[in-house]
N, C-alpha and C. Protein backbone atom coordinates (compact mmCIF):
# COMPACT_ATOMS: atom_id res chain seq x y z
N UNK A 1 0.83 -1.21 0.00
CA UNK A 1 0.00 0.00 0.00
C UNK A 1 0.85 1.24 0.00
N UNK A 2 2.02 1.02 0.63
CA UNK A 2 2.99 2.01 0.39
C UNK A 2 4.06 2.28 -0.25
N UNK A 3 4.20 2.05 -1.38
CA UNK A 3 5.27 2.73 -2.34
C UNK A 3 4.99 3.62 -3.30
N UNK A 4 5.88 3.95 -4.42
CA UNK A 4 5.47 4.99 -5.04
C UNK A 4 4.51 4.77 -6.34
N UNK A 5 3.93 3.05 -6.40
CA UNK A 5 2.81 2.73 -8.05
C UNK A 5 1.90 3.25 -6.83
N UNK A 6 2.08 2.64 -5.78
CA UNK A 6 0.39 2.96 -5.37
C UNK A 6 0.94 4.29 -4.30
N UNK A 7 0.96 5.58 -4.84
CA UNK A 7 1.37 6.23 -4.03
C UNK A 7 -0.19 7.26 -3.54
N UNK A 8 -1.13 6.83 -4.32
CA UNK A 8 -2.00 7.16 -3.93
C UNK A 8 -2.46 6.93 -2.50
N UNK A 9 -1.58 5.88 -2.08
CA UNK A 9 -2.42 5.92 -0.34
C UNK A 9 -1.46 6.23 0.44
N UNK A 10 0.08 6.41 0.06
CA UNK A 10 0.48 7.20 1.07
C UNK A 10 0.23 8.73 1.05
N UNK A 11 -0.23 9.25 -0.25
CA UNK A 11 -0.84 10.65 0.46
C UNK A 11 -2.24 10.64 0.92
N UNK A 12 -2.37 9.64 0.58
CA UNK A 12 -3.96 9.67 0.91
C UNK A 12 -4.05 9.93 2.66
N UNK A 13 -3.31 9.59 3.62
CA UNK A 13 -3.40 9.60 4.89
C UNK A 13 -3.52 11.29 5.26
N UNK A 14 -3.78 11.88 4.38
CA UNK A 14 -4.54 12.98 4.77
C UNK A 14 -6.34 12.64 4.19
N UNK A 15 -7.07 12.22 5.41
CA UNK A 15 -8.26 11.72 5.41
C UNK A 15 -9.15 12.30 5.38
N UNK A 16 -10.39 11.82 5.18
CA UNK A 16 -11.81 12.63 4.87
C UNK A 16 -12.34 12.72 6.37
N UNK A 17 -13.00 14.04 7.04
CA UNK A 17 -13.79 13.83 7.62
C UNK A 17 -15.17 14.76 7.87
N UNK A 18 -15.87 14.87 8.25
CA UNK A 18 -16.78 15.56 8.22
C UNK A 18 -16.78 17.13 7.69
N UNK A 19 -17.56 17.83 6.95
CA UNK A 19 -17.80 19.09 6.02
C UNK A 19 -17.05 20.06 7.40
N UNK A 20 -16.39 21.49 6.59
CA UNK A 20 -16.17 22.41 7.88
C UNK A 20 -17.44 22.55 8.30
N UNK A 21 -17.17 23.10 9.59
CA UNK A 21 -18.24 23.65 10.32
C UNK A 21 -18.33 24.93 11.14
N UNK A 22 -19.07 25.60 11.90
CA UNK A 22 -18.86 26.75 12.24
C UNK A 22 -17.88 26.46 13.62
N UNK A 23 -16.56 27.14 13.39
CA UNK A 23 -15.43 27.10 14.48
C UNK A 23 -15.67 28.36 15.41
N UNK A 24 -15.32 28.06 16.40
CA UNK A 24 -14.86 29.44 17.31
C UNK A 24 -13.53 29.97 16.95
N UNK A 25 -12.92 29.98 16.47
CA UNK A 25 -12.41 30.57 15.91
C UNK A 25 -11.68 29.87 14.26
N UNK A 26 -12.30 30.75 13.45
CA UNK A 26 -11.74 30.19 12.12
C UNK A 26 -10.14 30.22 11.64
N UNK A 27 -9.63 30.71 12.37
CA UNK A 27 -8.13 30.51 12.32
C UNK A 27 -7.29 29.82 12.80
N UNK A 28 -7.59 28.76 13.48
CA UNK A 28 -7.58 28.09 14.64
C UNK A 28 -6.60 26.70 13.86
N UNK A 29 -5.90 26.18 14.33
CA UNK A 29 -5.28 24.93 13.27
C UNK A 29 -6.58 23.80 12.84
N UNK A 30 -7.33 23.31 14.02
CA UNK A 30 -8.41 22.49 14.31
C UNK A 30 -9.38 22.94 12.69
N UNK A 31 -9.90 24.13 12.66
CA UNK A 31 -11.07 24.81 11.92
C UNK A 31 -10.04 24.77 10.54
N UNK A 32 -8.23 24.62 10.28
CA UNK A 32 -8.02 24.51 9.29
C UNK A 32 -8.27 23.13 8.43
N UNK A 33 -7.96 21.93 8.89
CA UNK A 33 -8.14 20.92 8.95
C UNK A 33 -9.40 20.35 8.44
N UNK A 34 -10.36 20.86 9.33
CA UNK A 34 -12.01 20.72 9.02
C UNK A 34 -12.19 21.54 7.71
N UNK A 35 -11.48 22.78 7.28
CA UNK A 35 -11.60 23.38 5.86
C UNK A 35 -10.52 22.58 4.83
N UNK A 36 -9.73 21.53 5.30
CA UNK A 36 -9.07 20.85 4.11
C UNK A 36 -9.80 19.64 3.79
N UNK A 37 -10.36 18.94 4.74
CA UNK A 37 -11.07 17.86 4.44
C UNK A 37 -12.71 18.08 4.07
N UNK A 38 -13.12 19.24 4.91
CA UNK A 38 -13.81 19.55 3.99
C UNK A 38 -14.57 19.84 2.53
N UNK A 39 -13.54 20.25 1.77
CA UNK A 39 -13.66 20.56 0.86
C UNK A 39 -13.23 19.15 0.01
N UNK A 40 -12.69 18.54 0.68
CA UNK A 40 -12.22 17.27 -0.11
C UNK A 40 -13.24 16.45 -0.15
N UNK A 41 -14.23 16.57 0.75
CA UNK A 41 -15.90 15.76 0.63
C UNK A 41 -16.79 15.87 -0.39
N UNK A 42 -16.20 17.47 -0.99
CA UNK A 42 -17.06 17.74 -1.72
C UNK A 42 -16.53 17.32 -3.50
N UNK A 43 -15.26 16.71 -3.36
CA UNK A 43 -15.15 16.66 -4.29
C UNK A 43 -16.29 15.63 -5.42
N UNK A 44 -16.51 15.76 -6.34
CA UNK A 44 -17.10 14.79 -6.82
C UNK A 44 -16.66 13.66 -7.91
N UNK A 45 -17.09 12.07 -8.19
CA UNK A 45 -15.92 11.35 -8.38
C UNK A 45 -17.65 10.67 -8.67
N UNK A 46 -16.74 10.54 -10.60
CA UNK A 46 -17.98 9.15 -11.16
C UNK A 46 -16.64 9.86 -12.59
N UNK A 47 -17.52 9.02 -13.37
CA UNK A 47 -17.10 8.43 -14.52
C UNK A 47 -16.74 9.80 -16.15
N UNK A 48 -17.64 10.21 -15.95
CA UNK A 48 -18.06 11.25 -16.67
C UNK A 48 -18.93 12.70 -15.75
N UNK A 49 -17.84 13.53 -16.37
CA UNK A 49 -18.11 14.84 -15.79
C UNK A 49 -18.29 16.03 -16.46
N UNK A 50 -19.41 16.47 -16.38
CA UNK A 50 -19.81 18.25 -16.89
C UNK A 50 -18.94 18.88 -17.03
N UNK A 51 -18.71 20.16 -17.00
CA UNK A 51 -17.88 21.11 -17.33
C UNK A 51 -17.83 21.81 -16.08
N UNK A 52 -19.32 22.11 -15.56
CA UNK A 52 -19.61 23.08 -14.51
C UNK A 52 -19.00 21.94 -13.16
N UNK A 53 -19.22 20.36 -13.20
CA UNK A 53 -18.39 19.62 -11.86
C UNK A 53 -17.26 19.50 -12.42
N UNK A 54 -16.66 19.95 -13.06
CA UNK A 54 -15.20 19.72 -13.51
C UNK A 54 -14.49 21.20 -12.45
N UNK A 55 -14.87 21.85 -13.25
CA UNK A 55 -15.02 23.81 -12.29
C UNK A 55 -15.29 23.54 -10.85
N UNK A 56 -16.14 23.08 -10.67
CA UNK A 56 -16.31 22.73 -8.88
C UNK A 56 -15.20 22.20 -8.48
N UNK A 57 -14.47 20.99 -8.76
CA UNK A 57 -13.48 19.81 -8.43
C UNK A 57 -12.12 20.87 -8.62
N UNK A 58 -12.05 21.41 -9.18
CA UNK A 58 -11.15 22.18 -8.96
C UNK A 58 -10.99 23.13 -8.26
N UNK A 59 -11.99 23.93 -7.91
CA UNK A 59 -12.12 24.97 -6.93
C UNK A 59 -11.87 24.20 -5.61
N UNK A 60 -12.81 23.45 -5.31
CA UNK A 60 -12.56 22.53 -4.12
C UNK A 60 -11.11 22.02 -3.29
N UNK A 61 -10.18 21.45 -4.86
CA UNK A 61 -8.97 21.04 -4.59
C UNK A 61 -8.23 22.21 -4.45
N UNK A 62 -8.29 22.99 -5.07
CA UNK A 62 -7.37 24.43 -4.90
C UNK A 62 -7.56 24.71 -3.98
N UNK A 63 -8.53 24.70 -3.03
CA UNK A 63 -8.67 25.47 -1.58
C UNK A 63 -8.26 24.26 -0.79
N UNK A 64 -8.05 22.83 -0.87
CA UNK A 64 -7.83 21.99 -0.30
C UNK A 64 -6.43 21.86 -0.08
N UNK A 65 -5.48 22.29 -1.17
CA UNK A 65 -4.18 22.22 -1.54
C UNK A 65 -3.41 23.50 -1.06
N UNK A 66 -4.19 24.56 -1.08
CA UNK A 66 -3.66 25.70 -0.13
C UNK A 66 -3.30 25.30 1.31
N UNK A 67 -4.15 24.42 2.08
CA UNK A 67 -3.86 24.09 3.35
C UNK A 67 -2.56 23.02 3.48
N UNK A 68 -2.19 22.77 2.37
CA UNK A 68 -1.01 21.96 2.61
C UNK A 68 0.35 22.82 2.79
N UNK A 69 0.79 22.51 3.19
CA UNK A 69 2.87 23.40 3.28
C UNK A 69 3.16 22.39 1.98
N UNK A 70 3.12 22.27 0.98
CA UNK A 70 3.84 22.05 0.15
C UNK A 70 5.20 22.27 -0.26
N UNK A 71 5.49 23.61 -0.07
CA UNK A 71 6.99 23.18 -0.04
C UNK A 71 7.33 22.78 0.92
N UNK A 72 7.64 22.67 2.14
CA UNK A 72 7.88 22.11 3.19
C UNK A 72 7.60 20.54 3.29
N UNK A 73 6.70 20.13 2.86
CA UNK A 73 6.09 18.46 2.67
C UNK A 73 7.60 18.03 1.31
N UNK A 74 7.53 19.10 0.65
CA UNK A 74 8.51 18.56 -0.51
C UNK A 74 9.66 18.57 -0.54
N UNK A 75 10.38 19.42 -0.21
CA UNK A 75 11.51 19.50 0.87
C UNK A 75 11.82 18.20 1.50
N UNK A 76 10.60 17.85 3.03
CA UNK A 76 10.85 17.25 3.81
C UNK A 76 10.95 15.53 3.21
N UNK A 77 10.21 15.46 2.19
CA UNK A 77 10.21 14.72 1.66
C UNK A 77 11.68 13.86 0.75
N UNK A 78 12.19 14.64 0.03
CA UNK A 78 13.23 14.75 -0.88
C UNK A 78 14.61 14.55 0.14
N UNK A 79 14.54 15.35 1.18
CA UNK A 79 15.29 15.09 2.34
C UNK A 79 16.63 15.56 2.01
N UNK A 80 17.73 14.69 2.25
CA UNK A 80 18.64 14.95 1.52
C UNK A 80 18.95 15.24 0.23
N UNK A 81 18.32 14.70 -0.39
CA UNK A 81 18.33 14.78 -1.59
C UNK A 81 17.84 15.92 -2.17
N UNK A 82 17.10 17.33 -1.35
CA UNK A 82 16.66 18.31 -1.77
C UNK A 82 17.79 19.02 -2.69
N UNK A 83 19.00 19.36 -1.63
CA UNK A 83 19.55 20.08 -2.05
C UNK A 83 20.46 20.21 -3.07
N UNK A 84 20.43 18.60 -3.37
CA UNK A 84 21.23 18.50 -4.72
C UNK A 84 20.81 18.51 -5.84
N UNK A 85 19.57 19.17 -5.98
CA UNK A 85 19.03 19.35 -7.01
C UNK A 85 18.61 20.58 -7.28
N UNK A 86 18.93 21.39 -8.62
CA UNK A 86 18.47 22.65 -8.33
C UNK A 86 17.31 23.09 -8.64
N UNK A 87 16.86 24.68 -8.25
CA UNK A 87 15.71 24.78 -8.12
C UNK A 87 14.74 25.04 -8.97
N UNK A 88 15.43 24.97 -10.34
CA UNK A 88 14.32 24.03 -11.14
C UNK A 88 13.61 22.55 -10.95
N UNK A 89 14.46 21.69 -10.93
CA UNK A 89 14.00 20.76 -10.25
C UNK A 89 13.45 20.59 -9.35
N UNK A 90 13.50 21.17 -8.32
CA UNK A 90 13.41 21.51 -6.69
C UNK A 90 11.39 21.78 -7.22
N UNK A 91 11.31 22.93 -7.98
CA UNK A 91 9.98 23.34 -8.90
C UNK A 91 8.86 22.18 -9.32
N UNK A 92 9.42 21.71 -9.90
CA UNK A 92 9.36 20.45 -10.47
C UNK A 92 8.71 19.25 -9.61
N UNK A 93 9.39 18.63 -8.87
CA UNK A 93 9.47 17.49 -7.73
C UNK A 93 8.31 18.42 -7.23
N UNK A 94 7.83 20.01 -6.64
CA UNK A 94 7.13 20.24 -5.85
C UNK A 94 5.74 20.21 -6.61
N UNK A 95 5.85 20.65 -7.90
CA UNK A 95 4.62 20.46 -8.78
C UNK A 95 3.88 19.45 -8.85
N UNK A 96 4.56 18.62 -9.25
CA UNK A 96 4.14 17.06 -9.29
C UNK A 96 3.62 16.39 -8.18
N UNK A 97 3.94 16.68 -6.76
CA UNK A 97 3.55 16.33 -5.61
C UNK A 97 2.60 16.68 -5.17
N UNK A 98 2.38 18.39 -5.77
CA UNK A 98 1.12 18.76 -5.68
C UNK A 98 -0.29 18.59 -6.51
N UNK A 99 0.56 17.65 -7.57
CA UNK A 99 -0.38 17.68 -8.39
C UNK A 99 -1.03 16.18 -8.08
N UNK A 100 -0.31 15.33 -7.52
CA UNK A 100 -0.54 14.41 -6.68
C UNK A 100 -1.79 13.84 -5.71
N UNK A 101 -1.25 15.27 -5.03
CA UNK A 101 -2.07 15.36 -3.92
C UNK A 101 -3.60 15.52 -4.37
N UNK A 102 -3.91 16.48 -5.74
CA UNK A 102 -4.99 16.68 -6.07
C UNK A 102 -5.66 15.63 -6.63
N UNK A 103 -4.70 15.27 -7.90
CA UNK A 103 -5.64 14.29 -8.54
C UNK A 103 -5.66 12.75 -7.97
N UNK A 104 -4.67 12.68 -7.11
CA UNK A 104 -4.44 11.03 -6.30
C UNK A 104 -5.12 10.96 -5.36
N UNK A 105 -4.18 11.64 -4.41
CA UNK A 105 -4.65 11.36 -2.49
C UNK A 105 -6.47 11.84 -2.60
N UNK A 106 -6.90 13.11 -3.12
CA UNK A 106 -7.82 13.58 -2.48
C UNK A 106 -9.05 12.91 -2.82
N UNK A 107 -8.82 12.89 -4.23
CA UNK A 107 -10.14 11.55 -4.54
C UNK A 107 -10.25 10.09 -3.83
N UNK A 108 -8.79 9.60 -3.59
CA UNK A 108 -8.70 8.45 -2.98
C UNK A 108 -9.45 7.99 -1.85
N UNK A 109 -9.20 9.85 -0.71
CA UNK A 109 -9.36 10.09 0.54
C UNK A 109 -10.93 10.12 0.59
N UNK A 110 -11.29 10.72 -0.32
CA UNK A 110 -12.72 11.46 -0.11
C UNK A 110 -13.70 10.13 -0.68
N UNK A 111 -13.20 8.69 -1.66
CA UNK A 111 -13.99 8.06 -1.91
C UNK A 111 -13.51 6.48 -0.47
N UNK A 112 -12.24 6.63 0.29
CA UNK A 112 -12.20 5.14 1.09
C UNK A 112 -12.97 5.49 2.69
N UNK A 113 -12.96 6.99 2.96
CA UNK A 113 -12.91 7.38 4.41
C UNK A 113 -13.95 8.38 4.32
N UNK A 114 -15.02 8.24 3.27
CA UNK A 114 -16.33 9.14 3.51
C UNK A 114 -17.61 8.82 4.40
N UNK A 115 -17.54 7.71 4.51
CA UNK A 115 -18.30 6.84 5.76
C UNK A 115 -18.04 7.04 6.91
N UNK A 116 -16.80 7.11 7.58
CA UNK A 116 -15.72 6.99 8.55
C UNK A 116 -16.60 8.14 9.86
N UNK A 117 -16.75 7.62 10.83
CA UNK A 117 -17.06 8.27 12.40
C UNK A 117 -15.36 8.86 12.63
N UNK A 118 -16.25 10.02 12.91
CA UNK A 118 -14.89 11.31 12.97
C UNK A 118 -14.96 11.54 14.58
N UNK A 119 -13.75 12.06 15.35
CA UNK A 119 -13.87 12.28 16.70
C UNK A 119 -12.46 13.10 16.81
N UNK A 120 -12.76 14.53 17.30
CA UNK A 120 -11.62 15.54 16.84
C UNK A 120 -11.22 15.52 18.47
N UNK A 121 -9.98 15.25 18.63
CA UNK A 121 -9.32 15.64 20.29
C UNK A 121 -9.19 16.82 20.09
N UNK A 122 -8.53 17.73 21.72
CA UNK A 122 -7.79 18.43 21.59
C UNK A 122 -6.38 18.91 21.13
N UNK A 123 -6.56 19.85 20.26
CA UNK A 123 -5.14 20.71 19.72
C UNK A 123 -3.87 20.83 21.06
N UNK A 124 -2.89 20.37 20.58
CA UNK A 124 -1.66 20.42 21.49
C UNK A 124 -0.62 21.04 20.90
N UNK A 125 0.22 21.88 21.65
CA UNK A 125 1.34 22.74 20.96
C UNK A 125 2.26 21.25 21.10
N UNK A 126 3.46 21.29 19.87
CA UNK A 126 4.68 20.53 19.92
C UNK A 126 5.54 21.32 19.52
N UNK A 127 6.64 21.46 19.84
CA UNK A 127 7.52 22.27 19.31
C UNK A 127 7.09 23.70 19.33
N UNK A 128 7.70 23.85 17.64
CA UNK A 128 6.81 24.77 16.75
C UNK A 128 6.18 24.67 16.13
N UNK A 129 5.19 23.71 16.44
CA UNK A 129 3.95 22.89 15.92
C UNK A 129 2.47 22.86 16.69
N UNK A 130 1.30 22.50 16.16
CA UNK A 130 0.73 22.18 16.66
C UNK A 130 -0.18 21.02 16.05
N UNK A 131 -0.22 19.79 17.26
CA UNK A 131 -0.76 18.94 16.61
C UNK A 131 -2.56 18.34 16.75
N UNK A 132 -3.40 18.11 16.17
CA UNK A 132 -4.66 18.32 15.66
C UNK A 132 -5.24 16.76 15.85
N UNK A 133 -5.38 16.19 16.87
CA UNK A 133 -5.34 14.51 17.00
C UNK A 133 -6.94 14.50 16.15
N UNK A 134 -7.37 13.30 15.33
CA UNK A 134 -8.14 12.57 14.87
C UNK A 134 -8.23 11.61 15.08
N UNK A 135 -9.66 10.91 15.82
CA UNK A 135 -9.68 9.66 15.43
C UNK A 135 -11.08 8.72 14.76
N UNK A 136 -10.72 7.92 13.85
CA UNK A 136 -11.65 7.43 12.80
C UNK A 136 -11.58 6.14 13.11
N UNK A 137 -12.96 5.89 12.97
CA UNK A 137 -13.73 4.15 13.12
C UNK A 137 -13.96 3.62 12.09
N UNK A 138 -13.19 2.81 11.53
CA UNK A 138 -13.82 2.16 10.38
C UNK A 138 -14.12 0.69 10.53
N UNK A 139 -15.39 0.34 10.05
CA UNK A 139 -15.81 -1.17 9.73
C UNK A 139 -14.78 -2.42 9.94
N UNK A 140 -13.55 -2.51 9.26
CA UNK A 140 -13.23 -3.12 9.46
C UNK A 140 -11.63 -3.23 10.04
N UNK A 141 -10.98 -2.17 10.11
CA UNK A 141 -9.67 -1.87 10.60
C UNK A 141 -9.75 -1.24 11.97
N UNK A 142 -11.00 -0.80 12.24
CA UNK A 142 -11.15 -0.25 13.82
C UNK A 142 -10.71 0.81 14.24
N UNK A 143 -10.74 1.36 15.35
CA UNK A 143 -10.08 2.50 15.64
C UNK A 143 -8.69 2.31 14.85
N UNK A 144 -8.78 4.42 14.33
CA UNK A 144 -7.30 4.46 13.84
C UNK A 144 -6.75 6.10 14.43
N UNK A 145 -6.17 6.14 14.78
CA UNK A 145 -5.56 7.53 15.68
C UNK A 145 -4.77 8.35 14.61
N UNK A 146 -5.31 9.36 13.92
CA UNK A 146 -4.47 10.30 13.09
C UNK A 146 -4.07 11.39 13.82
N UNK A 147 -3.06 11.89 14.20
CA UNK A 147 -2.72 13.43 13.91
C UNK A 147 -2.26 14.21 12.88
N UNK A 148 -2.44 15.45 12.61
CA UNK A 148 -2.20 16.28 11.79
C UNK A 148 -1.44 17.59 12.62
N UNK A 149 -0.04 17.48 11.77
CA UNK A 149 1.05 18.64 12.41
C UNK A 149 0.75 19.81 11.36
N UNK A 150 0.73 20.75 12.25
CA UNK A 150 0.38 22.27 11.48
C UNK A 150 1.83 23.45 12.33
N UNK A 151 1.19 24.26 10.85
CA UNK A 151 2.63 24.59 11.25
C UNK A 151 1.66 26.09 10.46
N UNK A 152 1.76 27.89 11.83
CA UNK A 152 1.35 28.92 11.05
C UNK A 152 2.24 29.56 10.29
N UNK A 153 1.39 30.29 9.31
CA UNK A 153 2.44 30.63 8.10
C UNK A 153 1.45 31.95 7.46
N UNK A 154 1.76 32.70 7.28
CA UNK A 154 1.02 34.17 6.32
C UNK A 154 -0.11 33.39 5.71
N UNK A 155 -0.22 32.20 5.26
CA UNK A 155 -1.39 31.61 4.86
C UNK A 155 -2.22 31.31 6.12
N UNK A 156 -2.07 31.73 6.86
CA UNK A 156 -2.69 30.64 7.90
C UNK A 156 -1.91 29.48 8.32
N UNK A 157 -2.15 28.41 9.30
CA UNK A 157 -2.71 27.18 9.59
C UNK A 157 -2.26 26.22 8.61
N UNK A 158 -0.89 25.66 8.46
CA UNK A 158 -1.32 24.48 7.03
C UNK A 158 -0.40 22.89 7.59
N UNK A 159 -0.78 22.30 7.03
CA UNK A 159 -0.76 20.96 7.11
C UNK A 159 0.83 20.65 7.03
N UNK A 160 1.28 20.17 7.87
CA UNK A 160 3.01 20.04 7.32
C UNK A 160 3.20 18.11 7.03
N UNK A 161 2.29 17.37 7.84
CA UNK A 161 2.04 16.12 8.02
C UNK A 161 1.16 15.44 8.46
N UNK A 162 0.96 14.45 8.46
CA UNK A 162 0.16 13.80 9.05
C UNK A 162 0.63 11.97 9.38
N UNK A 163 -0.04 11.68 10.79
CA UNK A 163 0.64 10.43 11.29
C UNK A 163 -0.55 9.76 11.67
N UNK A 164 -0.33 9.04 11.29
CA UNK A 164 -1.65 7.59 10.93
C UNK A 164 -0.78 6.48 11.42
N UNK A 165 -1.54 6.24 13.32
CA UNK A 165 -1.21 5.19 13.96
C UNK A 165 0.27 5.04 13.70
N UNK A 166 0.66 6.32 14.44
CA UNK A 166 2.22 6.20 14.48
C UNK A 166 3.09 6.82 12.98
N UNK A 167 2.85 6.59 12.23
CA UNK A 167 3.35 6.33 10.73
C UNK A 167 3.03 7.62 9.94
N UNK A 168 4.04 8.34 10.35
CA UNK A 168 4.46 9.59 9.45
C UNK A 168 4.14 9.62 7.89
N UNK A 169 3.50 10.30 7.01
CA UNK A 169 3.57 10.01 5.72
C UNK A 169 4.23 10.85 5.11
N UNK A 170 4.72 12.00 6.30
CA UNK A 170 5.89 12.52 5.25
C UNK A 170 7.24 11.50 5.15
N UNK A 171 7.81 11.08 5.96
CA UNK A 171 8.98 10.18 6.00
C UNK A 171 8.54 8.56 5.68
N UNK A 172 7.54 7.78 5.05
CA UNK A 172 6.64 7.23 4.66
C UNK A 172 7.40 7.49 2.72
N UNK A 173 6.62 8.63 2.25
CA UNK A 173 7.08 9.12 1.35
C UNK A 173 8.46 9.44 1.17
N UNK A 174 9.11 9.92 1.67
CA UNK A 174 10.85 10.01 2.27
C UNK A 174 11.24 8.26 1.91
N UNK A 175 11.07 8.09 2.10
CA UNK A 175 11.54 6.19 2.28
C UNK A 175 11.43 6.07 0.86
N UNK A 176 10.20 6.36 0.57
CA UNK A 176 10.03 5.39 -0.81
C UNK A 176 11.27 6.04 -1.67
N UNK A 177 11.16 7.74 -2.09
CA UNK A 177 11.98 8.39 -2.53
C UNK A 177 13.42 7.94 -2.73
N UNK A 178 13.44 7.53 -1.45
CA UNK A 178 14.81 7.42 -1.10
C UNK A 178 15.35 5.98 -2.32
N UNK A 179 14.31 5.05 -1.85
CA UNK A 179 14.55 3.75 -2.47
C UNK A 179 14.82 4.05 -4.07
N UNK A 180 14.18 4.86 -4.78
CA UNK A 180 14.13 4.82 -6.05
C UNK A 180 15.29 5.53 -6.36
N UNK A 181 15.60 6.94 -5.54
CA UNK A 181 16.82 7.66 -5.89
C UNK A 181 18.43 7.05 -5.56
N UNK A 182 18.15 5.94 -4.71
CA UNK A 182 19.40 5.07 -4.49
C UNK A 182 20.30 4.62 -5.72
N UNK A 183 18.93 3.81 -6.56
CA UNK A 183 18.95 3.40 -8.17
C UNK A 183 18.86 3.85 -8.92
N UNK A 184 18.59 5.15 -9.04
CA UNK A 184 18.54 5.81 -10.73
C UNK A 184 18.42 7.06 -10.00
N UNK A 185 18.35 8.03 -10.83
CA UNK A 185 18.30 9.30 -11.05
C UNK A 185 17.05 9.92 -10.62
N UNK A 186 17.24 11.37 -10.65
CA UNK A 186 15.77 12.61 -10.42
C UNK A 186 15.18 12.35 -11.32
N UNK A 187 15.53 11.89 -12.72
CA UNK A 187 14.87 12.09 -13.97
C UNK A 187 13.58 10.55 -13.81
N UNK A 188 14.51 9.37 -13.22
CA UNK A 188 13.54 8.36 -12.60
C UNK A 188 12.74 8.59 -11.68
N UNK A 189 12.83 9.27 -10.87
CA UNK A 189 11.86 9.78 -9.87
C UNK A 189 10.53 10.52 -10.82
N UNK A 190 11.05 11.31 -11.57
CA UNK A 190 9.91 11.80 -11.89
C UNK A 190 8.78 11.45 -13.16
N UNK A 191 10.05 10.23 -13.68
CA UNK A 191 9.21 9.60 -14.91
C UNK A 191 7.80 8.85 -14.15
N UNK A 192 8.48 8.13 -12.81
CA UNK A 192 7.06 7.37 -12.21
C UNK A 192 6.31 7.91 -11.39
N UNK A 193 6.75 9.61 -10.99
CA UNK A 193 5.77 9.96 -10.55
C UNK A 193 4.57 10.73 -11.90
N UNK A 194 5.20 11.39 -12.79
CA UNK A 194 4.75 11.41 -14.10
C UNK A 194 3.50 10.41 -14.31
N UNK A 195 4.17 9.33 -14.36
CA UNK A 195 3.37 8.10 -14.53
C UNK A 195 2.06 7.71 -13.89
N UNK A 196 1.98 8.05 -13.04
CA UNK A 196 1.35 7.76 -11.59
C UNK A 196 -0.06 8.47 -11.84
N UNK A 197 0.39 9.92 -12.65
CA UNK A 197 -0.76 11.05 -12.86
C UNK A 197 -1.19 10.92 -14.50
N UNK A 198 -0.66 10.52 -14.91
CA UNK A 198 -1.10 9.91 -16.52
C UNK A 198 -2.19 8.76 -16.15
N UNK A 199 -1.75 7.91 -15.66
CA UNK A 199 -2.72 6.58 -15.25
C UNK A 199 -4.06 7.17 -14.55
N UNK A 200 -3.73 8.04 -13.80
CA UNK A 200 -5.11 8.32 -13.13
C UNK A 200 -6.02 9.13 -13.79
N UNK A 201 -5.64 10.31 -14.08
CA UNK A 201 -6.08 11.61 -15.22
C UNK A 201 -5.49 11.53 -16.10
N UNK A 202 -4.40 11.39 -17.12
CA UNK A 202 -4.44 11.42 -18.18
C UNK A 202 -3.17 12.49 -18.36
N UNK A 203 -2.78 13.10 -17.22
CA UNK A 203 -1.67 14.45 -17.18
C UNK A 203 -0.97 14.16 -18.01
């Protein structure tokens, strides 16, 4: 479930849960969270699509994808390997990840964990973090304990990670990276992530 053909479910561990709702305060990391998955509920996912739900699905993901630290996820991701690549590339690797996130994880998320009993803990400072505990009941895997690390930024509130029963998916993703860049090149890295978004949409 976790490497980079099916990399759809390691981003996917940013999960679906219930529509935002009215926060006490909308700036809040908690009320960001509820506006990323939010909007990821709404995405819509069948076979054939209008023009006008094509326009929706995008609006949706664009506001969904703002809440991510993307560069920072891509970065953290790439790891060592960030810096030896320049920042064209650097461009590049972050595009694709984001483009990832849209057309992979979020449909993934919004069609395995739309059922899912949501139960939001309390927000805890870490560091220079704050982390956003979730936890989801599903049918047949049972309780699963997510947190989501946020990190504020002139955007607000955004997503730097998320840990699903322990299991980081930024260093999750880091791993796989790693494995492929051991053996071949940036240019391999990005043929199969390339790949990955052709198979699904057509990119």
């Amino acid at each position: 479930m976790r490497n980079l053909i099916t990399i759809a479910f390691s981003i996917a561990l940013f999960v679906l849960a219930t529509s935002a709702s009215a926060d006490s305060d909308n700036k809040s990391p908690e009320f960001a969270v509820k506006k990323l998955l939010g909007e990821i509920k709404q995405i819509i996912q069948k076979d054939s699509l209008s023009d006008a739900e094509i326009a929706a699905n995008k609006k949706h993901s664009d506001i969904a994808l703002s809440v991510l630290k993307v560069p920072e996820i891509s970065q953290k991701a790439l790891g060592k390997y960030w810096s030896k690549h320049n920042e064209e590339q650097q461009k590049q690797f972050q595009t694709l990840l984001g483009n990832l996130f849209v057309h992979v994880a979020f449909p993934s998320s919004a069609k395995f964990f739309a059922n899912l009993d949501m139960v939001y803990g309390k927000p805890k400072s870490k560091k220079n973090m704050m982390m956003v505990p979730l936890t989801v009941v599903h049918e047949k895997e049972g309780e699963v304990d997510i947190d989501f690390r946020m990190k504020q930024t002139d955007a607000g509130w955004q997503v730097v990670d998320v840990i699903l029963d322990g299991v980081s998916m930024r260093n999750n993703l880091r791993s796989q990276f790693y494995k492929i860049l051991k053996k071949n090149d940036f240019k391999e890295l990005v043929r199969r992530m390339e790949k990955k978004l052709k198979e699904t949409v057509g990119l």
